[in-house]
N, C-alpha and C. Protein backbone atom coordinates (compact mmCIF):
# COMPACT_ATOMS: atom_id res chain seq x y z
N UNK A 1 94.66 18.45 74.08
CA UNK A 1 93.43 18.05 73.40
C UNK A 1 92.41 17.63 74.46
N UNK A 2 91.20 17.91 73.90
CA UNK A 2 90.00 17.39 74.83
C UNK A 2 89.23 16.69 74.12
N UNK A 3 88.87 15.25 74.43
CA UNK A 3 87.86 14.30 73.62
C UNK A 3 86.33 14.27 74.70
N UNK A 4 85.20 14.45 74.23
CA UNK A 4 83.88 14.49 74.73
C UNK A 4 83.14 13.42 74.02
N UNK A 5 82.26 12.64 75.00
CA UNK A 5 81.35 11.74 74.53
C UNK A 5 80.66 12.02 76.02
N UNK A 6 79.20 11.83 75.68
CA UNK A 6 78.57 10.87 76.96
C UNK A 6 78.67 9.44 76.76
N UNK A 7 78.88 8.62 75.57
CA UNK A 7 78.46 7.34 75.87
C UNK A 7 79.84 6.73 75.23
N UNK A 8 81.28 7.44 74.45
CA UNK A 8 81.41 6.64 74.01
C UNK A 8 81.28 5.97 72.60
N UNK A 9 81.99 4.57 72.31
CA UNK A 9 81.52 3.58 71.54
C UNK A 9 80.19 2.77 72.29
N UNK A 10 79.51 3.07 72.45
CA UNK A 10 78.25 1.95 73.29
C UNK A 10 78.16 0.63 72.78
N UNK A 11 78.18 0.72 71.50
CA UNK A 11 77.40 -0.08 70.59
C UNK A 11 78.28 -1.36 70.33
N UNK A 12 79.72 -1.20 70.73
CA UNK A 12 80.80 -1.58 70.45
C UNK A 12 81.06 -2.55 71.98
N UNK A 13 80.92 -1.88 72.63
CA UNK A 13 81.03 -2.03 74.22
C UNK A 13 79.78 -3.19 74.63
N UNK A 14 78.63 -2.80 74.00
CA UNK A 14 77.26 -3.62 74.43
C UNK A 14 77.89 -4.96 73.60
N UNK A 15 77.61 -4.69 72.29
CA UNK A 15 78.46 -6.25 71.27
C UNK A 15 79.28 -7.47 72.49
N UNK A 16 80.73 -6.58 72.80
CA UNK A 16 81.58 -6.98 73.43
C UNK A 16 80.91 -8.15 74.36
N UNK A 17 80.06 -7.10 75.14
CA UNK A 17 79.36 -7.94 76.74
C UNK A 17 78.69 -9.05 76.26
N UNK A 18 77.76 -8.99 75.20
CA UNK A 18 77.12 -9.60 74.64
C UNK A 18 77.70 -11.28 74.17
N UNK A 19 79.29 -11.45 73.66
CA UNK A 19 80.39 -12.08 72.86
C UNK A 19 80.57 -12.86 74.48
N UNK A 20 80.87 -12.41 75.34
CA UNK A 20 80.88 -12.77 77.22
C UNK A 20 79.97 -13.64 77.25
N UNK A 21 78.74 -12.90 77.40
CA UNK A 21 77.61 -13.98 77.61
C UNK A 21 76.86 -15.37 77.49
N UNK A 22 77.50 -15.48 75.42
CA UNK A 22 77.64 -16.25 74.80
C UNK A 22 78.61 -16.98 75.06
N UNK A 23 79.52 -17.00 75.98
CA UNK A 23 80.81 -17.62 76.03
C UNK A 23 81.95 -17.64 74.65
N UNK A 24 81.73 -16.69 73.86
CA UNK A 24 82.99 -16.62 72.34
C UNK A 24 83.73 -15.26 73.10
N UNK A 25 84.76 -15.85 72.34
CA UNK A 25 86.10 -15.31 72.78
C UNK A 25 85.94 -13.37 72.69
N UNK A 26 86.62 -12.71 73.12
CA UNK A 26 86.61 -11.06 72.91
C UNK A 26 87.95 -10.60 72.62
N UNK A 27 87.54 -9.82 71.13
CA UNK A 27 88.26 -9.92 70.27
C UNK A 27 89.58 -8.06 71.39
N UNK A 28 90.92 -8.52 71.37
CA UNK A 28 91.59 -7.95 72.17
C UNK A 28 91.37 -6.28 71.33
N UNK A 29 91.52 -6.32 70.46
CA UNK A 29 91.19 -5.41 69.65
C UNK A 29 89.94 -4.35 69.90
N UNK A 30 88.80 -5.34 69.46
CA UNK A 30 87.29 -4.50 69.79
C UNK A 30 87.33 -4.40 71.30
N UNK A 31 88.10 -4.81 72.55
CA UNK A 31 87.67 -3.93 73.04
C UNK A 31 88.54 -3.31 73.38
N UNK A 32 90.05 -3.28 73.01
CA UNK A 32 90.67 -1.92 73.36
C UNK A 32 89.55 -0.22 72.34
N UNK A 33 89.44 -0.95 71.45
CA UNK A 33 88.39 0.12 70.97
C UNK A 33 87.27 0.47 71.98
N UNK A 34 87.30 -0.27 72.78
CA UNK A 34 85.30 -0.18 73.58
C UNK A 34 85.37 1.13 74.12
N UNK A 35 86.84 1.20 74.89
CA UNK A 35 86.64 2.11 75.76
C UNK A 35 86.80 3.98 75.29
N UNK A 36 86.45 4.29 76.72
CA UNK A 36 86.05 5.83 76.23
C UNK A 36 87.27 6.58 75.69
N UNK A 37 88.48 6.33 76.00
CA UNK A 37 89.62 7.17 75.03
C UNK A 37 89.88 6.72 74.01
N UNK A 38 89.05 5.39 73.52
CA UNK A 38 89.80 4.94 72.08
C UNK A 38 90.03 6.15 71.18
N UNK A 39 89.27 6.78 70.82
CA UNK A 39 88.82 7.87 69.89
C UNK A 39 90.47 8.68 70.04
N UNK A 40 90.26 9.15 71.04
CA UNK A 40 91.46 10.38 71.07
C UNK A 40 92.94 9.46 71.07
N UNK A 41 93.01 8.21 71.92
CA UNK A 41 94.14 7.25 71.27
C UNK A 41 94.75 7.03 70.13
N UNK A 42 93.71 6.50 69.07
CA UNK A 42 93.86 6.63 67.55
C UNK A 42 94.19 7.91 66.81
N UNK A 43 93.66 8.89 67.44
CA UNK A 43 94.11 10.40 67.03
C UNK A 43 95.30 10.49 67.28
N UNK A 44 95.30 10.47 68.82
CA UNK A 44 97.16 11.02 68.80
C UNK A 44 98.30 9.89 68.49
N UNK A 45 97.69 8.59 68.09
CA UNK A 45 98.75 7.72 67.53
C UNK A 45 99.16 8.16 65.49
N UNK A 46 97.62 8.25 65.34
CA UNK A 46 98.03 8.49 63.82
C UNK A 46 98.45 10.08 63.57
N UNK A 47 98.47 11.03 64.42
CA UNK A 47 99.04 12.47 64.55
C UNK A 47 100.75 12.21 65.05
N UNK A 48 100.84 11.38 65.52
CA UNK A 48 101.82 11.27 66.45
C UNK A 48 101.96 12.30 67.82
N UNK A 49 100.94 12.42 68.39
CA UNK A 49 100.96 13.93 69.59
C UNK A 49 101.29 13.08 70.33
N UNK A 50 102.41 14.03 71.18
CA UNK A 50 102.60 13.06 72.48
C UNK A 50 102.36 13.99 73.63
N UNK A 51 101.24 15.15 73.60
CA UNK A 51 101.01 15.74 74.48
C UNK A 51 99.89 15.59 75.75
N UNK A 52 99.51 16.30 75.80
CA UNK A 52 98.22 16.55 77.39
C UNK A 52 97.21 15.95 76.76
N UNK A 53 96.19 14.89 76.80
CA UNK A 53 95.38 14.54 76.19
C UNK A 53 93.76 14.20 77.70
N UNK A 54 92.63 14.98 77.42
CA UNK A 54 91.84 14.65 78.28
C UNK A 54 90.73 14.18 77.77
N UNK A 55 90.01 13.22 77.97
CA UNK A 55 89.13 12.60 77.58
C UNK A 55 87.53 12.98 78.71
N UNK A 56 86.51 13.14 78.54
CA UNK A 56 85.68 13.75 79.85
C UNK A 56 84.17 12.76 79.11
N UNK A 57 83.43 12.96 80.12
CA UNK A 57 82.12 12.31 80.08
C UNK A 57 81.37 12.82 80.81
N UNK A 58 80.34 13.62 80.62
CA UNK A 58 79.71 14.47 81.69
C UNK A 58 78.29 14.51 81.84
N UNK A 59 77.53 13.32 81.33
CA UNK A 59 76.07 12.91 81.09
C UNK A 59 75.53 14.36 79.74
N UNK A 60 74.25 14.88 80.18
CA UNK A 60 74.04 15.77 79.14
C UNK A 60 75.20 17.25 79.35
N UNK A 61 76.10 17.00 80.85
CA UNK A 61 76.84 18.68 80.44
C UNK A 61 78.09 18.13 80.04
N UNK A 62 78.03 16.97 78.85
CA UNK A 62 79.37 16.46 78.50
C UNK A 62 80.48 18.38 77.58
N UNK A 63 79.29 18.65 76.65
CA UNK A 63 79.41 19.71 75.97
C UNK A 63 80.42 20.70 76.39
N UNK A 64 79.78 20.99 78.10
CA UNK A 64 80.07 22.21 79.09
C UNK A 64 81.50 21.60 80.07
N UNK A 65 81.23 20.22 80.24
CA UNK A 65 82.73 19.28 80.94
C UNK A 65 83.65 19.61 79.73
N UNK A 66 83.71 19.35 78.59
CA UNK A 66 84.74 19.50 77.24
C UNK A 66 85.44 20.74 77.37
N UNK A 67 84.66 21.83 77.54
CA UNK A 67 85.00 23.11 77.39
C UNK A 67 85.15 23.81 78.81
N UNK A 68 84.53 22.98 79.96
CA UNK A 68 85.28 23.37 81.13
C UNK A 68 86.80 23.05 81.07
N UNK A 69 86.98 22.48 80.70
CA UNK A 69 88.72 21.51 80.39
C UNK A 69 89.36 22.21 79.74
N UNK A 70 88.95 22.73 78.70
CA UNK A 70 89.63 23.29 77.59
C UNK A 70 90.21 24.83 78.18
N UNK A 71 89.69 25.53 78.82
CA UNK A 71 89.43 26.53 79.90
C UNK A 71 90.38 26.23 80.74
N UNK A 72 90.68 25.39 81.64
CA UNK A 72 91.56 24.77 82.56
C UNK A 72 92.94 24.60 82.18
N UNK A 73 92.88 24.55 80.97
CA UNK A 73 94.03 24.05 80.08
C UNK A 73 95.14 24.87 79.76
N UNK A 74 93.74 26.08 79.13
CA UNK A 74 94.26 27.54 78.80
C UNK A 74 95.16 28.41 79.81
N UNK A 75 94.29 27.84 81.24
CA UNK A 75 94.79 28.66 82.43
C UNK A 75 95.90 28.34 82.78
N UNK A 76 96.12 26.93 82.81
CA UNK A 76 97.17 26.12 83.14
C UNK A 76 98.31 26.43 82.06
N UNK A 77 98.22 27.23 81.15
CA UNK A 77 99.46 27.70 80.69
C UNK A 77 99.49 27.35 78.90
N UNK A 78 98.30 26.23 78.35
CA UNK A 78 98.41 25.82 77.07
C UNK A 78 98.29 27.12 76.07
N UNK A 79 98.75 27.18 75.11
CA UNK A 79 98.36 28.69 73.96
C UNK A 79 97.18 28.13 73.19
N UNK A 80 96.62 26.92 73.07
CA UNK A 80 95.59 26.05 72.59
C UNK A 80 95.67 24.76 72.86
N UNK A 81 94.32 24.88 72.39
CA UNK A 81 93.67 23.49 72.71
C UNK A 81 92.51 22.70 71.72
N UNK A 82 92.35 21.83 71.60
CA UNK A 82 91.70 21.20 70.60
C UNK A 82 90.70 20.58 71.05
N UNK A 83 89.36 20.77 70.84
CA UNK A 83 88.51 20.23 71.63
C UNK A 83 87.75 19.38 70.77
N UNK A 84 87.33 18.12 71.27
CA UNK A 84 86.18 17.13 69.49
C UNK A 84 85.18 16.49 70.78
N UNK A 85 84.43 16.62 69.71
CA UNK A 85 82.69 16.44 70.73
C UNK A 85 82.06 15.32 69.60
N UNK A 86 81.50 14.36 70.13
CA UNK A 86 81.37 13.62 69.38
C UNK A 86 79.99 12.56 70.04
N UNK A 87 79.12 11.96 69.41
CA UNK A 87 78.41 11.44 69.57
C UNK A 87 77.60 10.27 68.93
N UNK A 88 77.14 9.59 69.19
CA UNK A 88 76.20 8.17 68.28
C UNK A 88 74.94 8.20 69.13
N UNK A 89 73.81 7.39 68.28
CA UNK A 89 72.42 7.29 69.45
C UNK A 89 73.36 5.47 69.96
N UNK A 90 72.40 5.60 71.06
CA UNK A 90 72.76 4.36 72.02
C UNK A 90 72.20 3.23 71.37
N UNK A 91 72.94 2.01 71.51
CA UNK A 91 72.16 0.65 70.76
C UNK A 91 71.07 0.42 71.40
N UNK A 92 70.39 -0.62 70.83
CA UNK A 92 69.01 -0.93 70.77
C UNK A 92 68.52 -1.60 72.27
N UNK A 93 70.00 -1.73 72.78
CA UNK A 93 69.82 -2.29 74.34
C UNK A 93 69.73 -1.56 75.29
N UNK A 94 70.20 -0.40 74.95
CA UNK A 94 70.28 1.04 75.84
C UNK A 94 69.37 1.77 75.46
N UNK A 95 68.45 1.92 74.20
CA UNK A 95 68.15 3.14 73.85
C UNK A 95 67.00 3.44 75.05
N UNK A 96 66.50 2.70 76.16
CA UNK A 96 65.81 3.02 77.03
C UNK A 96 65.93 4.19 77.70
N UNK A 97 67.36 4.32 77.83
CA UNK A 97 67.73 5.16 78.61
C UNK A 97 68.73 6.46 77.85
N UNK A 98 68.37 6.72 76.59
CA UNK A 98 67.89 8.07 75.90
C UNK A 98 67.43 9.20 76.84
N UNK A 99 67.84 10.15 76.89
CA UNK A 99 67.50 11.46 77.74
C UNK A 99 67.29 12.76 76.86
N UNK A 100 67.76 12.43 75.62
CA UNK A 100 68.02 13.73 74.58
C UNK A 100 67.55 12.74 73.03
N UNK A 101 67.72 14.04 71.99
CA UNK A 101 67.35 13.30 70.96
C UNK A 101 68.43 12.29 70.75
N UNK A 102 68.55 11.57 69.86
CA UNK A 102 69.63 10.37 69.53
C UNK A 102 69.89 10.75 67.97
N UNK A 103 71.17 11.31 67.64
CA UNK A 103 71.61 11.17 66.20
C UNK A 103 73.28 11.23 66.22
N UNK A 104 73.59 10.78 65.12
CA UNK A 104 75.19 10.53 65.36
C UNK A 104 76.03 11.94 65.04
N UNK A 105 76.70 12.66 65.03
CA UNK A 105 77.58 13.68 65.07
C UNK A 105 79.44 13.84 65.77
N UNK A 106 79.83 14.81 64.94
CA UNK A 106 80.77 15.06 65.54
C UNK A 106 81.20 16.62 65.03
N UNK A 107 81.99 17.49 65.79
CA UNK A 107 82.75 18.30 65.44
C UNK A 107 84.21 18.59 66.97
N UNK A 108 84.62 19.50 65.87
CA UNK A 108 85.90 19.89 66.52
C UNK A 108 86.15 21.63 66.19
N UNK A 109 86.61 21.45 68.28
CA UNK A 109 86.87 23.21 67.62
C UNK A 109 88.28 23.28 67.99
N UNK A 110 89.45 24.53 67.80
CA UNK A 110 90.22 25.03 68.04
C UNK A 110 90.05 25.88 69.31
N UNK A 111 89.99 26.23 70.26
CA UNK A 111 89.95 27.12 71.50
C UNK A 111 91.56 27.36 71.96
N UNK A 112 91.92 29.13 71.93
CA UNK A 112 92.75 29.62 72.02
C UNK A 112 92.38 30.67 73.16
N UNK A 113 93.92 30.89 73.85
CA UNK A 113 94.02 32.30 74.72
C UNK A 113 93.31 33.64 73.91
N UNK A 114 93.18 34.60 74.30
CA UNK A 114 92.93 35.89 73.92
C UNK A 114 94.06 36.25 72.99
N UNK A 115 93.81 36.82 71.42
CA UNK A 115 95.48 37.11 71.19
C UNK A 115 95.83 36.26 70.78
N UNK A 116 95.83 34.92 70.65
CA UNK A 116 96.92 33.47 70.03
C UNK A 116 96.01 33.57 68.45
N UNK A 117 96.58 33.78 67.33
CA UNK A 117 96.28 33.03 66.39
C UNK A 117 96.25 31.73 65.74
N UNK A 118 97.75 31.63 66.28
CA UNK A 118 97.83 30.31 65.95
C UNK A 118 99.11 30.11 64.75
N UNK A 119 99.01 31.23 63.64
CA UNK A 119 99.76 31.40 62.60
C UNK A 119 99.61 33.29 62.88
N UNK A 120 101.25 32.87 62.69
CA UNK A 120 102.31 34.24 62.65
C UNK A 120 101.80 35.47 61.75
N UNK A 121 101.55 36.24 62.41
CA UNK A 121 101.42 37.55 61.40
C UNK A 121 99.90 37.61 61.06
N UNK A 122 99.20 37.03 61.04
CA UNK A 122 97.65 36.37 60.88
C UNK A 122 96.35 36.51 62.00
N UNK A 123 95.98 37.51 61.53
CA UNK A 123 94.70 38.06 62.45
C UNK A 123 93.46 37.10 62.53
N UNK A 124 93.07 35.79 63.30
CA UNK A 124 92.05 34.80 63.51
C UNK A 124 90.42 35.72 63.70
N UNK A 125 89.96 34.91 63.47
CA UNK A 125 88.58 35.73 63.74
C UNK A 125 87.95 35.40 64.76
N UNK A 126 88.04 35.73 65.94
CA UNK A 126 87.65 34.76 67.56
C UNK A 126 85.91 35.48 67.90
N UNK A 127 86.08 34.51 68.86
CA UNK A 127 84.59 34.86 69.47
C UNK A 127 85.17 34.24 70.93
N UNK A 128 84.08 35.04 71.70
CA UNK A 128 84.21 34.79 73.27
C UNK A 128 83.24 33.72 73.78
N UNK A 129 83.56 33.22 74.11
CA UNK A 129 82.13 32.10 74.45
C UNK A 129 82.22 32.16 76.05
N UNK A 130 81.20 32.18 76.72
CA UNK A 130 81.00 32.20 78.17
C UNK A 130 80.14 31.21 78.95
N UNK A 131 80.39 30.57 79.39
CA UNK A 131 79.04 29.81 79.75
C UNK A 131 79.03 30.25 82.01
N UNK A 132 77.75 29.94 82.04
CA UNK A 132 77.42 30.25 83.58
C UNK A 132 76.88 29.04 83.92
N UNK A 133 76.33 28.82 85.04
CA UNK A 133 76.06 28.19 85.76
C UNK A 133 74.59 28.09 86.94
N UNK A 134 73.66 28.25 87.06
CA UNK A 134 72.57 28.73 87.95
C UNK A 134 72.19 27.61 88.87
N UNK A 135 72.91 27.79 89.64
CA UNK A 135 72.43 26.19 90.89
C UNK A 135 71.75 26.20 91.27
N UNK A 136 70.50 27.36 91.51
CA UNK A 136 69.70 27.42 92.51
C UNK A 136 68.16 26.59 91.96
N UNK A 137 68.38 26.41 91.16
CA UNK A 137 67.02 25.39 90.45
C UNK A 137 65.67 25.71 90.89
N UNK A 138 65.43 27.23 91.65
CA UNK A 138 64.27 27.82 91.49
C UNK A 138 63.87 28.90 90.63
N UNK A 139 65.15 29.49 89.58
CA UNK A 139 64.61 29.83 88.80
C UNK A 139 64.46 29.76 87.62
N UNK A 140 62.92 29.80 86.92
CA UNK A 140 62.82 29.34 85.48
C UNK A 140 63.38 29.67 84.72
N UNK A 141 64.35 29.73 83.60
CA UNK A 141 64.57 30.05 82.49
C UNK A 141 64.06 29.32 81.36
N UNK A 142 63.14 29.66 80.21
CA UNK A 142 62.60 28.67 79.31
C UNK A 142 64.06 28.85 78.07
N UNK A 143 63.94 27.76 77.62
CA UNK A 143 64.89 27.14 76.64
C UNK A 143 64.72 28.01 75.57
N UNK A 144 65.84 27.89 74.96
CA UNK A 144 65.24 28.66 73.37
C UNK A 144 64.93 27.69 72.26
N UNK A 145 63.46 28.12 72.46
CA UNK A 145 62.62 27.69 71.89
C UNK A 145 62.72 26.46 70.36
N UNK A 146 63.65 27.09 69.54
CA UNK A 146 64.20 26.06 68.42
C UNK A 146 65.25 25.21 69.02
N UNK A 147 65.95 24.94 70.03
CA UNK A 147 66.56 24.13 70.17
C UNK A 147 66.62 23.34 71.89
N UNK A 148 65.33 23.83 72.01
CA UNK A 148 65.31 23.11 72.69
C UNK A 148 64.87 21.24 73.14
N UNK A 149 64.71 21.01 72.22
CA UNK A 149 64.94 19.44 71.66
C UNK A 149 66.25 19.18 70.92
N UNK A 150 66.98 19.64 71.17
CA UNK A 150 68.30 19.02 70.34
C UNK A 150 68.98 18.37 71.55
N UNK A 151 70.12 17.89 71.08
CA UNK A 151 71.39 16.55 71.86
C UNK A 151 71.79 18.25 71.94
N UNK A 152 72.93 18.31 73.45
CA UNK A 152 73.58 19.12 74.34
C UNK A 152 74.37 20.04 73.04
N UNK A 153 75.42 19.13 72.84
CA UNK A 153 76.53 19.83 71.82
C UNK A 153 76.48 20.39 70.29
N UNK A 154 74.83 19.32 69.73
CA UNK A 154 74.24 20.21 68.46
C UNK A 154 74.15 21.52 68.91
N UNK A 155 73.16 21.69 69.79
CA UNK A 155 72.48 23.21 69.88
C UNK A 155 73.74 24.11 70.42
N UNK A 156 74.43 23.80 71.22
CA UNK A 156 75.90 24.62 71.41
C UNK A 156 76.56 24.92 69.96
N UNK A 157 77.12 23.76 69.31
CA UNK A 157 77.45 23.95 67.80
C UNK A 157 76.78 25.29 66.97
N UNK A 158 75.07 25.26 67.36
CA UNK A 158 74.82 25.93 66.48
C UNK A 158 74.60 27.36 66.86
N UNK A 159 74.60 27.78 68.31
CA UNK A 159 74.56 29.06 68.83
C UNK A 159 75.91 29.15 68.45
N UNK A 160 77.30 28.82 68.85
CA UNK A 160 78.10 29.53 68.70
C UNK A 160 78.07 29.91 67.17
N UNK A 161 77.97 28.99 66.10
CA UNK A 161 78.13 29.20 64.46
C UNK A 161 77.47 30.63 64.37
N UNK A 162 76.14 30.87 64.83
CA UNK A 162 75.24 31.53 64.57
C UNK A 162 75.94 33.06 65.35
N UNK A 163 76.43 32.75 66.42
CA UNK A 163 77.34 34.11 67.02
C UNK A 163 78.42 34.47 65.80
N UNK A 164 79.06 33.15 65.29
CA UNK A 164 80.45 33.67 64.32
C UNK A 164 80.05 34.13 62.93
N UNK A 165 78.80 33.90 62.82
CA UNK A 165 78.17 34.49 61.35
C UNK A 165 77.41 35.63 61.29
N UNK A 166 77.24 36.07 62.95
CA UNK A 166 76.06 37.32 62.77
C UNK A 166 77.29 38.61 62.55
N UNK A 167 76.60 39.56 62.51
CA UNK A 167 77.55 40.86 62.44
C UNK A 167 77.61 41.45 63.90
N UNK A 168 78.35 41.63 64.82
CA UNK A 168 78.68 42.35 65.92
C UNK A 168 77.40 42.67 66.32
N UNK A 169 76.77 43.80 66.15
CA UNK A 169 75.52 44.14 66.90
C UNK A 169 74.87 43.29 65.88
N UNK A 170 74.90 42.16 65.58
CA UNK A 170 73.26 41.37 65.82
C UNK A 170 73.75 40.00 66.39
N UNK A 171 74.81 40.13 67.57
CA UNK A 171 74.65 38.47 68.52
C UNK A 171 73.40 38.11 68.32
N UNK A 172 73.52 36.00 68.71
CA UNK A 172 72.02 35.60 69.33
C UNK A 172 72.17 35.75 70.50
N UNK A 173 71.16 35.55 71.22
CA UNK A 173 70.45 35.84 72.53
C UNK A 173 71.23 35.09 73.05
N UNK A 174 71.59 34.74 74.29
CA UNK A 174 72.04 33.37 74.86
C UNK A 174 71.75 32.45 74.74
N UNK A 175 72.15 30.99 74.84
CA UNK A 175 71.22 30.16 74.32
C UNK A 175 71.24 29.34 76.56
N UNK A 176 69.80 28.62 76.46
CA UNK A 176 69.34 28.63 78.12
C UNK A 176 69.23 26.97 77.85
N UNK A 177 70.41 26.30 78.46
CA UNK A 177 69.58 24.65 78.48
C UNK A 177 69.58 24.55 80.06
N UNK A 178 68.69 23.40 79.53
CA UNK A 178 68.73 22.67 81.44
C UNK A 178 69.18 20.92 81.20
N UNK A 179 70.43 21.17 81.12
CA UNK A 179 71.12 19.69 80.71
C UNK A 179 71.21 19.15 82.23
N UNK A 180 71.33 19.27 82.92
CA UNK A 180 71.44 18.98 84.36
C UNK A 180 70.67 19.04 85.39
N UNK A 181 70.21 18.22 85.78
CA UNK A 181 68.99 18.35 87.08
C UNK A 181 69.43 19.40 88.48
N UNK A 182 68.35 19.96 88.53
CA UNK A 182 68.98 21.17 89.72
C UNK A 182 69.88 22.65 88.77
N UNK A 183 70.40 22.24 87.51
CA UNK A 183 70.98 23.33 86.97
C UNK A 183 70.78 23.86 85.82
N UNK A 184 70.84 25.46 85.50
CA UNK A 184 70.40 25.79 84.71
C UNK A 184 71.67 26.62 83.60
N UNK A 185 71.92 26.02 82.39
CA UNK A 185 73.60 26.68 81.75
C UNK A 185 72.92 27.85 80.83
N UNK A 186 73.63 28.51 80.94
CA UNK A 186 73.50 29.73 80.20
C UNK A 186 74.70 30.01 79.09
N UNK A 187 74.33 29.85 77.65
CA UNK A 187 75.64 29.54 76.74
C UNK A 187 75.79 31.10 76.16
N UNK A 188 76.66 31.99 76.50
CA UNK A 188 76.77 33.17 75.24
C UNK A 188 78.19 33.05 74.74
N UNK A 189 77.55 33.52 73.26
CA UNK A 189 79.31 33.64 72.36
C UNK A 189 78.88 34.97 71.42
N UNK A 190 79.85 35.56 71.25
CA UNK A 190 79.80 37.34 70.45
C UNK A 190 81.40 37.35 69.88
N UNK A 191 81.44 38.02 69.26
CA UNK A 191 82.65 38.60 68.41
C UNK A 191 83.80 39.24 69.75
N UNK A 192 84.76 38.64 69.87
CA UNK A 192 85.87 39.11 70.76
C UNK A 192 86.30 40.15 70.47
């Protein structure tokens, strides 16, 4: 499994510091929650998984860190992997430092080898997703245009949906962010 946040519980975490300051006690609880694996902790306790579990944080290329992993995973021998992307806007103490829009979300995908369904006998309906990389930060690529104001992993969410709903010859275009200073990601997904 792969768990993605940039921030986290923040809101949970800021409280905490806050409970410090004041000198009242911190509750052992809220902050084993504070931290950044709570999420996938609680998952694989109430699943009972006792497998590979990675948790990543990658500022705005949290999206592209999730699914670099998931990739790594694959190579490294897994038949799948479970990836959850997840997000909140930052509390009212942080929201200074907002870089993207702020709304709360989550999803989860399944990411498999080439070929793995998953269930026996059962033809999955895959898509290839590719992402690149452009380090050289002299050349422009403009964003696509409708999403380019969205949080990292919405607009990923919605290019790939939009690849798994079109018909073969009508992919979308790639989708072009610049989540990263100096870099430019290039997201495509099409029918495998």
């Amino acid at each position: 499994m792969v768990f993605a946040s940039r921030y986290g519980d923040a809101t949970r975490s800021l409280a905490l510091l806050g409970d410090l300051v004041r000198g009242e006690p911190v509750s052992p609880a809220g902050f084993g929650l504070s931290v950044h694996n709570a999420i996938s902790a609680l998952y694989s306790i109430a699943q009972g998984h006792a497998g590979n579990t990675v948790v990543v944080a990658g500022g705005r290329a949290s999206v592209a860190a999730a699914l670099a992993e998931a990739a790594a995973l694959l190579a490294d021998g897994a038949p799948e992997v479970l990836v959850v992307y997840y997000e909140a806007p930052l509390p009212a103490g942080y929201a200074e430092f907002e870089d993207e829009p702020a709304c709360e979300y989550a999803w989860a995908w399944r990411v498999a080898s080439p070929g793995h369904s998953g269930h026996p006998g059962q033809d999955a309906q895959s898509l290839r997703l590719e992402l690149s990389v452009d380090e050289t930060g002299g050349i422009a690529h403009p964003n696509t245009a409708d999403t380019a104001d969205w949080p990292a992993g919405l607009a990923v969410l919605r290019h790939v949906l939009q690849a798994a709903t079109a018909h073969e010859a009508a992919a979308p275009a790639a989708l072009l962010r610049h989540d990263r200073a100096g870099a430019h990601w290039t997201w495509s997904a099409a029918h495998a």
